[in-house]
PDB file of N, CA and C in Angstrom:
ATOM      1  N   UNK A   1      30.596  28.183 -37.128  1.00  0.00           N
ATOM      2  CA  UNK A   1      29.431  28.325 -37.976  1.00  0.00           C
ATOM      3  C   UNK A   1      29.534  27.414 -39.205  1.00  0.00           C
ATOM      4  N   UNK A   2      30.907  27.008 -39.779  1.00  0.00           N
ATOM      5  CA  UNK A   2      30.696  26.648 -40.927  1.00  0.00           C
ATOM      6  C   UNK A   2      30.668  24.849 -40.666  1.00  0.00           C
ATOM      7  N   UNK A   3      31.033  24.589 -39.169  1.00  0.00           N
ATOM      8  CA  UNK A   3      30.837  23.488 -38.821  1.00  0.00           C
ATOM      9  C   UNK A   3      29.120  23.094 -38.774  1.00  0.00           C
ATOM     10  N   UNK A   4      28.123  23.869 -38.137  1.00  0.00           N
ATOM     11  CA  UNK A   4      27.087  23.905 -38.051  1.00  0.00           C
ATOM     12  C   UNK A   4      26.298  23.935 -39.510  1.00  0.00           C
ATOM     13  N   UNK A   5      26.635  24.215 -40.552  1.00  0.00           N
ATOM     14  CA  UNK A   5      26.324  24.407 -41.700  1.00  0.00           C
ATOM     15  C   UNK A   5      26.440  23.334 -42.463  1.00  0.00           C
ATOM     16  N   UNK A   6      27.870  22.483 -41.930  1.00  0.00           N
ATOM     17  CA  UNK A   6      28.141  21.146 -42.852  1.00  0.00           C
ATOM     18  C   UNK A   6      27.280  20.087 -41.645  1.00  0.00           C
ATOM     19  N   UNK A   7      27.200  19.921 -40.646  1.00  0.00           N
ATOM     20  CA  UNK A   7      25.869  19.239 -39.946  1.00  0.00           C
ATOM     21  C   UNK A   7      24.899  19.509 -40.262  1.00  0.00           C
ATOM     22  N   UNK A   8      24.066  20.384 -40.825  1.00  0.00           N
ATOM     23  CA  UNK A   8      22.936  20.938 -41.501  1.00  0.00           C
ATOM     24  C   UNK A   8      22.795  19.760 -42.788  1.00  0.00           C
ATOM     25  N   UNK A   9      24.036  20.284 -43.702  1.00  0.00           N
ATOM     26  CA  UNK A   9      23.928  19.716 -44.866  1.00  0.00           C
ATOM     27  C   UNK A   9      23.888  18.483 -44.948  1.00  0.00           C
ATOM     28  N   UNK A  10      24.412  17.696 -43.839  1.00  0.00           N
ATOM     29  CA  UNK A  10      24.751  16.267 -44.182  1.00  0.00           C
ATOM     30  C   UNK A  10      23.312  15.760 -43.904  1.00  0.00           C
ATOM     31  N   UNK A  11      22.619  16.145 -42.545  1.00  0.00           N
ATOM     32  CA  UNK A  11      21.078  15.954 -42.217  1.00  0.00           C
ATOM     33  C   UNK A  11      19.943  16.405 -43.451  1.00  0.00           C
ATOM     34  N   UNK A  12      20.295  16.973 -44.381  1.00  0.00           N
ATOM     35  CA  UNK A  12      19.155  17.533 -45.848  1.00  0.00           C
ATOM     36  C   UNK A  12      19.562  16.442 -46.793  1.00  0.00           C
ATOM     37  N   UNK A  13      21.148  16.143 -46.639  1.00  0.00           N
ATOM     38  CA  UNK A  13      21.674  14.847 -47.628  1.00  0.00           C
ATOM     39  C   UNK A  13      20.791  13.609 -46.882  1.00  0.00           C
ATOM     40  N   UNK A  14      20.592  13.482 -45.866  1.00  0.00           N
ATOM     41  CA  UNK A  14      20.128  12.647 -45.149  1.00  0.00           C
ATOM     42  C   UNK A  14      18.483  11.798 -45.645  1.00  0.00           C
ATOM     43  N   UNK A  15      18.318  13.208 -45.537  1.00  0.00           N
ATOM     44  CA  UNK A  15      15.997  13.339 -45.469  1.00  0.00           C
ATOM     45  C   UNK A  15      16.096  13.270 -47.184  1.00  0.00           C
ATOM     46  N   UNK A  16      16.845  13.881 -47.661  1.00  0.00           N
ATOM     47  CA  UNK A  16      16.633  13.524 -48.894  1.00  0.00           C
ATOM     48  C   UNK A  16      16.913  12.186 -50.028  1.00  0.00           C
ATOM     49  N   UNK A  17      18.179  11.038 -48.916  1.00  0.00           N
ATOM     50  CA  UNK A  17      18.243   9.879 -49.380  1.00  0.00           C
ATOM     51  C   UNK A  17      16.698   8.984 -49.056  1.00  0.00           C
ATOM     52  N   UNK A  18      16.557   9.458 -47.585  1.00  0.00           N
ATOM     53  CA  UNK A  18      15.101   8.957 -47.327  1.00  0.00           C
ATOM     54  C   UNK A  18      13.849   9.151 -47.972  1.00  0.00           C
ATOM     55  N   UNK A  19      13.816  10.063 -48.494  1.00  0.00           N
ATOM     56  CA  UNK A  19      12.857  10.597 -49.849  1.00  0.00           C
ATOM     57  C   UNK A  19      13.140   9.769 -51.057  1.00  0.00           C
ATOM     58  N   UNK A  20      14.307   9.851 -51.200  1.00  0.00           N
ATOM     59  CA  UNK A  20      14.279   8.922 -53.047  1.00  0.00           C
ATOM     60  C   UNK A  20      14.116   7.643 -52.245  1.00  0.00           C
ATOM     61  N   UNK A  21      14.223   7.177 -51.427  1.00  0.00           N
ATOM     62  CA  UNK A  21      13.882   5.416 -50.908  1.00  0.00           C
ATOM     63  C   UNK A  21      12.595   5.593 -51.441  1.00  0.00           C
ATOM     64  N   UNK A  22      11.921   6.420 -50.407  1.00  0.00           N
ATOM     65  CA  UNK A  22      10.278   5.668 -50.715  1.00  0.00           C
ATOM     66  C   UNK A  22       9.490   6.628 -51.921  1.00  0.00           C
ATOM     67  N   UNK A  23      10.398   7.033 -52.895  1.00  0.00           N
ATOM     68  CA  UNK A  23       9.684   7.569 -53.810  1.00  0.00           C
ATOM     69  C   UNK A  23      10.057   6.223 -54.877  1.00  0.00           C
ATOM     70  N   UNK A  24      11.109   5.662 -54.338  1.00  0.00           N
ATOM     71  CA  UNK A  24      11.223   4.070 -55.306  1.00  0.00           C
ATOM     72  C   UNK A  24      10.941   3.007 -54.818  1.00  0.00           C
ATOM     73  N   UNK A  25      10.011   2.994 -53.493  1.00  0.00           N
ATOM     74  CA  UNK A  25       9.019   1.912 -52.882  1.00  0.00           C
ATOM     75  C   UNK A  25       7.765   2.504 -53.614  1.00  0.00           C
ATOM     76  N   UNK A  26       7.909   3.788 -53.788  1.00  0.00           N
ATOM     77  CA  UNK A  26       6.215   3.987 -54.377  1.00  0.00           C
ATOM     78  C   UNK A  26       5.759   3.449 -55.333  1.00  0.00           C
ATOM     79  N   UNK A  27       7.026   3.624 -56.277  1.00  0.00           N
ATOM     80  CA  UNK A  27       6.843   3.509 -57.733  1.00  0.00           C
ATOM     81  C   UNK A  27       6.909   1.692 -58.236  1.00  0.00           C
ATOM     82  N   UNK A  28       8.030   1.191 -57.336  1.00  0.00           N
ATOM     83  CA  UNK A  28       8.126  -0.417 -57.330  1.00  0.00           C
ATOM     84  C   UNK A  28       6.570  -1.176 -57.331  1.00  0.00           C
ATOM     85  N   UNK A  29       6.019  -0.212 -55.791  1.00  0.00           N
ATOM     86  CA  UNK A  29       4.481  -0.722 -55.847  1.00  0.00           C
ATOM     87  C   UNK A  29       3.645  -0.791 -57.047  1.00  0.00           C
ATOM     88  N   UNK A  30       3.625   0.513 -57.522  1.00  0.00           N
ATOM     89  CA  UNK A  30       2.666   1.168 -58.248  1.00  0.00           C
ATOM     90  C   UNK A  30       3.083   0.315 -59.406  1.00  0.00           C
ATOM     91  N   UNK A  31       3.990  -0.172 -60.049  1.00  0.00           N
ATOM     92  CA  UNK A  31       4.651  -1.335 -61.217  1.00  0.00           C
ATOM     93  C   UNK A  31       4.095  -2.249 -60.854  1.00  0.00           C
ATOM     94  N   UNK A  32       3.921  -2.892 -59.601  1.00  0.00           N
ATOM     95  CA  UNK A  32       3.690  -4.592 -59.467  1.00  0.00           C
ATOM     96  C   UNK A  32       2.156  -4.842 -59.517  1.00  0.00           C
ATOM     97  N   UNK A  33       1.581  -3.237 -58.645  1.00  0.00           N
ATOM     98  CA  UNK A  33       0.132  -2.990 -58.798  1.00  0.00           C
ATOM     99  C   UNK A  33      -0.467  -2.957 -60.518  1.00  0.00           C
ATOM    100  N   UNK A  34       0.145  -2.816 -61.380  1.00  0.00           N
ATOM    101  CA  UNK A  34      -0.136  -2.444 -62.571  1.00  0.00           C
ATOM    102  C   UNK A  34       0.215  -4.122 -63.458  1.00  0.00           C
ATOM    103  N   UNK A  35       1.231  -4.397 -63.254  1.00  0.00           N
ATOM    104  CA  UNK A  35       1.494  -6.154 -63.553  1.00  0.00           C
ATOM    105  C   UNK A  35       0.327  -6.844 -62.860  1.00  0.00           C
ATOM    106  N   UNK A  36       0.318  -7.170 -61.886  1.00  0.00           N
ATOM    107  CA  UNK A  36      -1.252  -8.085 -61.426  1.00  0.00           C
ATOM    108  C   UNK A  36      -2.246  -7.316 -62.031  1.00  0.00           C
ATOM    109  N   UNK A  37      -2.784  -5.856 -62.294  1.00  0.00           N
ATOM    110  CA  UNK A  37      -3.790  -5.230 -63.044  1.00  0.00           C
ATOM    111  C   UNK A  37      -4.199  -6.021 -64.783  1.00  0.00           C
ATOM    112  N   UNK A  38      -2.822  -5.925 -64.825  1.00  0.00           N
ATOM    113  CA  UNK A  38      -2.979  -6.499 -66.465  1.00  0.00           C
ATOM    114  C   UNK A  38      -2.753  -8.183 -65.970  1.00  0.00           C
ATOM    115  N   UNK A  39      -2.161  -8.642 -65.559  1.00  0.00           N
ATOM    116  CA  UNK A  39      -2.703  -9.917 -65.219  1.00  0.00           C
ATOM    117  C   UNK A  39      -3.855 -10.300 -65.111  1.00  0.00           C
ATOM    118  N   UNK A  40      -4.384 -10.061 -64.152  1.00  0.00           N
ATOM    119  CA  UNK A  40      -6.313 -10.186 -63.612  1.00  0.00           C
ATOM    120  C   UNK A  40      -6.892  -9.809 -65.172  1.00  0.00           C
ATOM    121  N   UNK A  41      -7.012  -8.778 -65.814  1.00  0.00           N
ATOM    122  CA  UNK A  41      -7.199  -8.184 -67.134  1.00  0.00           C
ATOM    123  C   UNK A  41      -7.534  -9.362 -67.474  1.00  0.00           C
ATOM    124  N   UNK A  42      -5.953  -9.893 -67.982  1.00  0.00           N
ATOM    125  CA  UNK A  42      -5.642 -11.105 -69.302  1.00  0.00           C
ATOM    126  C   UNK A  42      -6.587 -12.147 -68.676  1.00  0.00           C
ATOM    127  N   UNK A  43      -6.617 -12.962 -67.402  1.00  0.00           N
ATOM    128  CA  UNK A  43      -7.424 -13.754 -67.206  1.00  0.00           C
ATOM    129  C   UNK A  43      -8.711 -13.416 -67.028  1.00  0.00           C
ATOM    130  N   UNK A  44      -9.587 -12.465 -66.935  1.00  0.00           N
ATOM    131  CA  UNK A  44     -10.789 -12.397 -67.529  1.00  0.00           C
ATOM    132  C   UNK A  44     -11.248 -11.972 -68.909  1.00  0.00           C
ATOM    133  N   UNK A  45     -10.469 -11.921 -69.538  1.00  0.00           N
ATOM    134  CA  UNK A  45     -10.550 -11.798 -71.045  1.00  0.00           C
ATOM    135  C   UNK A  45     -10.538 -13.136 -71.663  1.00  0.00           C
ATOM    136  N   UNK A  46      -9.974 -13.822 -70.788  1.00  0.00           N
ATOM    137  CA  UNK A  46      -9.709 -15.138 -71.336  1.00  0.00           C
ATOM    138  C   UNK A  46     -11.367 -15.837 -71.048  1.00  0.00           C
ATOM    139  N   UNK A  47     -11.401 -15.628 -69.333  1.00  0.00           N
ATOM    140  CA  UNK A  47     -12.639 -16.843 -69.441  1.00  0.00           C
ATOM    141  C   UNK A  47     -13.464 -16.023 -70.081  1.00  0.00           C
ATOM    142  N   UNK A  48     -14.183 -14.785 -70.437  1.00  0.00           N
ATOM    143  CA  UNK A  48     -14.605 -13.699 -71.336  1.00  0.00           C
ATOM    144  C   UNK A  48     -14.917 -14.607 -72.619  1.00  0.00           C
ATOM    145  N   UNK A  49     -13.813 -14.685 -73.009  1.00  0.00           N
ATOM    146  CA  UNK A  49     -14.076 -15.443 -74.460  1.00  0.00           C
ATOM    147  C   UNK A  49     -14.229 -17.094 -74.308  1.00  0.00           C
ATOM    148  N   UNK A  50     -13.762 -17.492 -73.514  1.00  0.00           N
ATOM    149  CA  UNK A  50     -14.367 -19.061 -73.190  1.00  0.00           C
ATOM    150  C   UNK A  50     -15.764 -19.964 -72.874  1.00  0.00           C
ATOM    151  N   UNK A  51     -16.278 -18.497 -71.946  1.00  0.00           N
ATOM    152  CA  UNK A  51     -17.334 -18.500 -71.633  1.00  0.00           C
ATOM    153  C   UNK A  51     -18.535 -18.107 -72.840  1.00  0.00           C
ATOM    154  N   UNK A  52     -18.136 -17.202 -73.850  1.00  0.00           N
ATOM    155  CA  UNK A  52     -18.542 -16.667 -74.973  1.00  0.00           C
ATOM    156  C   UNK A  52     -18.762 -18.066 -75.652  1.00  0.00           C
ATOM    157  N   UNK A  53     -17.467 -18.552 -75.892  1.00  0.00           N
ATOM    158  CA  UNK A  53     -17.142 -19.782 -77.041  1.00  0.00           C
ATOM    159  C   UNK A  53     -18.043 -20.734 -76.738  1.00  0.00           C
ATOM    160  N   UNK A  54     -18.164 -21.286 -75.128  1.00  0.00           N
ATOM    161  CA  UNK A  54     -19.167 -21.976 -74.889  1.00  0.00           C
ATOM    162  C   UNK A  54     -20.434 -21.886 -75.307  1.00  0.00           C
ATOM    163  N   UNK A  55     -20.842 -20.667 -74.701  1.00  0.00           N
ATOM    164  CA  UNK A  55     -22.278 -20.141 -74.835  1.00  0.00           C
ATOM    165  C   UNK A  55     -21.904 -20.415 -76.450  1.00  0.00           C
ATOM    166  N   UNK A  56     -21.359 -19.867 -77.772  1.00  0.00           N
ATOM    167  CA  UNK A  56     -21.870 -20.170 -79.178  1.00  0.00           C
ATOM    168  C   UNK A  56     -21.667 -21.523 -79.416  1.00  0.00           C
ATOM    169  N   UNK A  57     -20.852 -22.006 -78.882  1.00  0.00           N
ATOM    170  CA  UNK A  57     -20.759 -23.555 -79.636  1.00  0.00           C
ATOM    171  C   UNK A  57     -21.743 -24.796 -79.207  1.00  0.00           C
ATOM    172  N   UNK A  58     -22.689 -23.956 -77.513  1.00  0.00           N
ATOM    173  CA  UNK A  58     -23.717 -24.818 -76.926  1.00  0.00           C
ATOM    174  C   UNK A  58     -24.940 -24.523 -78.527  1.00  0.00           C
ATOM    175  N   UNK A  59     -25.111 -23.492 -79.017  1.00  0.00           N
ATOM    176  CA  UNK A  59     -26.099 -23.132 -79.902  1.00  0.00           C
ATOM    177  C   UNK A  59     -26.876 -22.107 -78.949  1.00  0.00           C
ATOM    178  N   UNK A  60     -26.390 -21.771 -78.060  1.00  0.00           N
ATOM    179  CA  UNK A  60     -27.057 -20.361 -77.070  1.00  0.00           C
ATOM    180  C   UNK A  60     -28.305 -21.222 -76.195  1.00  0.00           C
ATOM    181  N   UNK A  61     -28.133 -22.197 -76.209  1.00  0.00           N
ATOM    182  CA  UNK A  61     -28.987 -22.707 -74.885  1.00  0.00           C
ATOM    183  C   UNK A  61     -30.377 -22.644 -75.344  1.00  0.00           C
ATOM    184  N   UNK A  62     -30.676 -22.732 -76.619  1.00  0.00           N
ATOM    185  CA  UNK A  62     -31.801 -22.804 -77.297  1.00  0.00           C
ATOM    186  C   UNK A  62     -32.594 -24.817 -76.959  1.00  0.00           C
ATOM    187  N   UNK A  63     -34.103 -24.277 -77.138  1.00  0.00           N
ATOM    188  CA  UNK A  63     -34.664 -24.950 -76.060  1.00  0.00           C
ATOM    189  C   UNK A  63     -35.192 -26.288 -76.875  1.00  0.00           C
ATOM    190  N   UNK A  64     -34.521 -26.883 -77.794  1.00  0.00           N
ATOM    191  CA  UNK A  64     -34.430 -28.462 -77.863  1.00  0.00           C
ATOM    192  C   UNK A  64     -33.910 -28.917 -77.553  1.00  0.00           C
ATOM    193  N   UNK A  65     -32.819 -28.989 -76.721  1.00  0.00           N
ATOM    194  CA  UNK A  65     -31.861 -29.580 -75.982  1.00  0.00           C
ATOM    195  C   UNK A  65     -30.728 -29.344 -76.571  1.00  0.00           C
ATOM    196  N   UNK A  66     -30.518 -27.982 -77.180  1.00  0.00           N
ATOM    197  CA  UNK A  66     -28.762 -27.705 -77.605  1.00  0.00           C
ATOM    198  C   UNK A  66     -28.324 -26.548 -76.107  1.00  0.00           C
ATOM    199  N   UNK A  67     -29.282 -26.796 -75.512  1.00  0.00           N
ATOM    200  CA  UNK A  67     -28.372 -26.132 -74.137  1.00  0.00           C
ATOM    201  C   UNK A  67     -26.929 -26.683 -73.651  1.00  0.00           C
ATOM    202  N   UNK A  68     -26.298 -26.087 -72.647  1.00  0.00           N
ATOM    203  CA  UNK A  68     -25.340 -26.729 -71.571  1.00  0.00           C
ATOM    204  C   UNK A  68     -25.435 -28.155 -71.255  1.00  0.00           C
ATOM    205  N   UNK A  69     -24.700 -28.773 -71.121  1.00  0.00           N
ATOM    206  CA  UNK A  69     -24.736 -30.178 -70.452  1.00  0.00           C
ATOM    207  C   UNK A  69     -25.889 -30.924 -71.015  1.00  0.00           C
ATOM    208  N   UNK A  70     -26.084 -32.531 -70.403  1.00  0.00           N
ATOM    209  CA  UNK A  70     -26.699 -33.490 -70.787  1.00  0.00           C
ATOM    210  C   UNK A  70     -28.199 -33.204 -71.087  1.00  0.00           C
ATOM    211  N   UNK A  71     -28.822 -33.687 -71.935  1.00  0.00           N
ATOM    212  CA  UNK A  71     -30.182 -33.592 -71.880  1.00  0.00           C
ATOM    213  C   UNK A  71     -31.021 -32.511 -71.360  1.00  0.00           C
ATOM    214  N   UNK A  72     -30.194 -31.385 -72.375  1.00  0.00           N
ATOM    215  CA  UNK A  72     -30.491 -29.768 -72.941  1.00  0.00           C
ATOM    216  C   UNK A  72     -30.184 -28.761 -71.468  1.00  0.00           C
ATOM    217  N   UNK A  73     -29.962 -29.546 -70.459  1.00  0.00           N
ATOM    218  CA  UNK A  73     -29.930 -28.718 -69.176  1.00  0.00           C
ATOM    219  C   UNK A  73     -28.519 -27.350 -69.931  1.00  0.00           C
ATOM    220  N   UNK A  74     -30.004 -26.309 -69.751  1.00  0.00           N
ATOM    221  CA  UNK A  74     -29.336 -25.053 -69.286  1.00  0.00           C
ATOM    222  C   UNK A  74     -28.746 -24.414 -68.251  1.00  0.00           C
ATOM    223  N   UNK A  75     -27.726 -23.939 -68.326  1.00  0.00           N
ATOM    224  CA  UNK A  75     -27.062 -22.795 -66.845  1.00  0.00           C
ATOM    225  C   UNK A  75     -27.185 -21.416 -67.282  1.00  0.00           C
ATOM    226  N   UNK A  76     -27.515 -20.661 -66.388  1.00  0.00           N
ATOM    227  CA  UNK A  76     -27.914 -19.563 -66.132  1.00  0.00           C
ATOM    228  C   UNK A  76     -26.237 -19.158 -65.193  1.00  0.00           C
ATOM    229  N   UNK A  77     -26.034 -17.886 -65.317  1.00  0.00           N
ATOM    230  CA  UNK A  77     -25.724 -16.987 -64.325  1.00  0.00           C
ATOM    231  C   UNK A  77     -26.635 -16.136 -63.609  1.00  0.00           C
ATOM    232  N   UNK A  78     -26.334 -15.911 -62.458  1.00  0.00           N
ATOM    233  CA  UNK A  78     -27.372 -15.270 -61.664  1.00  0.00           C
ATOM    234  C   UNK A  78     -26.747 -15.337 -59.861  1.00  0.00           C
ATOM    235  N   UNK A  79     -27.294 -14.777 -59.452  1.00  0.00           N
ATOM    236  CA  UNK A  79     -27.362 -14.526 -58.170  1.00  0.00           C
ATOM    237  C   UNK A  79     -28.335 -15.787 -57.108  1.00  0.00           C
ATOM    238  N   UNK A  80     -27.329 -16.738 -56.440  1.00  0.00           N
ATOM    239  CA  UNK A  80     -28.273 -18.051 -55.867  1.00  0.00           C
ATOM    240  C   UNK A  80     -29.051 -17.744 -54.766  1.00  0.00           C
ATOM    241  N   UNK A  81     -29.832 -18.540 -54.802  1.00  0.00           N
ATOM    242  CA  UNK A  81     -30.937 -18.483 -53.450  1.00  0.00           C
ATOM    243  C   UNK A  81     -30.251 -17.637 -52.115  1.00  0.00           C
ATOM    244  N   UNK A  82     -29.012 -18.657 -51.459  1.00  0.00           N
ATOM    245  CA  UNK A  82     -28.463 -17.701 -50.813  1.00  0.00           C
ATOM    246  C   UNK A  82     -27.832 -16.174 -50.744  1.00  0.00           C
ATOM    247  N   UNK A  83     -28.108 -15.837 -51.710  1.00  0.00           N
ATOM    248  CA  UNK A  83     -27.474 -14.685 -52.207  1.00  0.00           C
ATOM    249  C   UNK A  83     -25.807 -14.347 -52.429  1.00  0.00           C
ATOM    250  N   UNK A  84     -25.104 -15.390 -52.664  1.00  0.00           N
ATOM    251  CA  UNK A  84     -24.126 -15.455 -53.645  1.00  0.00           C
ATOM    252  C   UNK A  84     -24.286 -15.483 -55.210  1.00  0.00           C
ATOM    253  N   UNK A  85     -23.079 -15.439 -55.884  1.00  0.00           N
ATOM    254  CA  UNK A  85     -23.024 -15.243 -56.880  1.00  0.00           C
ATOM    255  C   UNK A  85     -22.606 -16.610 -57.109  1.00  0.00           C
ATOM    256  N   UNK A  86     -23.001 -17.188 -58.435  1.00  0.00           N
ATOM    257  CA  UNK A  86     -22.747 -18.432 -58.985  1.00  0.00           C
ATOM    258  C   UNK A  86     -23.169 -18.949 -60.788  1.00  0.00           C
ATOM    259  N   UNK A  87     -23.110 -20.059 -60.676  1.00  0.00           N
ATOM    260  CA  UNK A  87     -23.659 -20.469 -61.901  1.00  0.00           C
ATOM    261  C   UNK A  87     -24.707 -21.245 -61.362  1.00  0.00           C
ATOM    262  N   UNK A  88     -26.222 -21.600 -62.187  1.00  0.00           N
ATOM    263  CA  UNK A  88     -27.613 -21.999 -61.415  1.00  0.00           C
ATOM    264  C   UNK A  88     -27.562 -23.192 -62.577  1.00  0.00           C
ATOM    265  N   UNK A  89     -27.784 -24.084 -62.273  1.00  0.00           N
ATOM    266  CA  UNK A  89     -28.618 -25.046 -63.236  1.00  0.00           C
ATOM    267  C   UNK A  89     -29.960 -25.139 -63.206  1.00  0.00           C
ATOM    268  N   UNK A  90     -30.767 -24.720 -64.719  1.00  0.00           N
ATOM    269  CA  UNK A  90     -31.979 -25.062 -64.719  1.00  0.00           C
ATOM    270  C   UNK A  90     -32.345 -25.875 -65.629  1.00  0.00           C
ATOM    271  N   UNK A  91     -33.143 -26.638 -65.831  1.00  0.00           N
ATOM    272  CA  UNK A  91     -33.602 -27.576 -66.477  1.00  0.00           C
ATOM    273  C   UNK A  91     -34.378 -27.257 -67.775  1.00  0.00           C
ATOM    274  N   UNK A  92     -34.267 -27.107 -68.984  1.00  0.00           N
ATOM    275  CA  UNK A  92     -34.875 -26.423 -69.992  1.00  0.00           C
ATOM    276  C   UNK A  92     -35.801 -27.378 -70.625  1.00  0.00           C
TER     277      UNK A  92
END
């Protein structure tokens, strides 16, 4: 019996090394998931404010030609003909 008892135990020592494994695959994930989270974050915060900086330093695309690009051409965001997402050039 007390043989059967220490085979018992060694099989609970067993399931339970297998338990802390993937309770520290969980957590490894759940860290790297949270690093690319704040990654992705930081880079849209960035074009966030780039895109901002643009838009104020164009003069907001106001319609004497202090728009976007050459000879007042404004860009719009919006949704394109095909129904993607993009940036549109319109002509102001």
């Amino acid at each position: 019996m007390l043989s059967e008892l220490s085979e018992w135990g060694g099989r609970c020592d067993s399931v339970l090394a297998g338990l802390e494994n993937q309770i520290a695959r969980v957590k490894s994930r759940a860290h790297k998931r949270a690093q690319d989270d704040a990654r992705r974050e930081k880079t849209m915060d960035s074009i966030k404010d780039k895109v901002a900086k643009d838009f104020k330093g164009s003069g907001g695309g106001g319609g004497s030609g202090a728009g976007f690009g050459a000879g007042g051409e404004r860009m719009a965001m919006g949704v394109g003909r095909g129904g993607g997402m993009g940036i549109l050039g319109m002509n102001g």
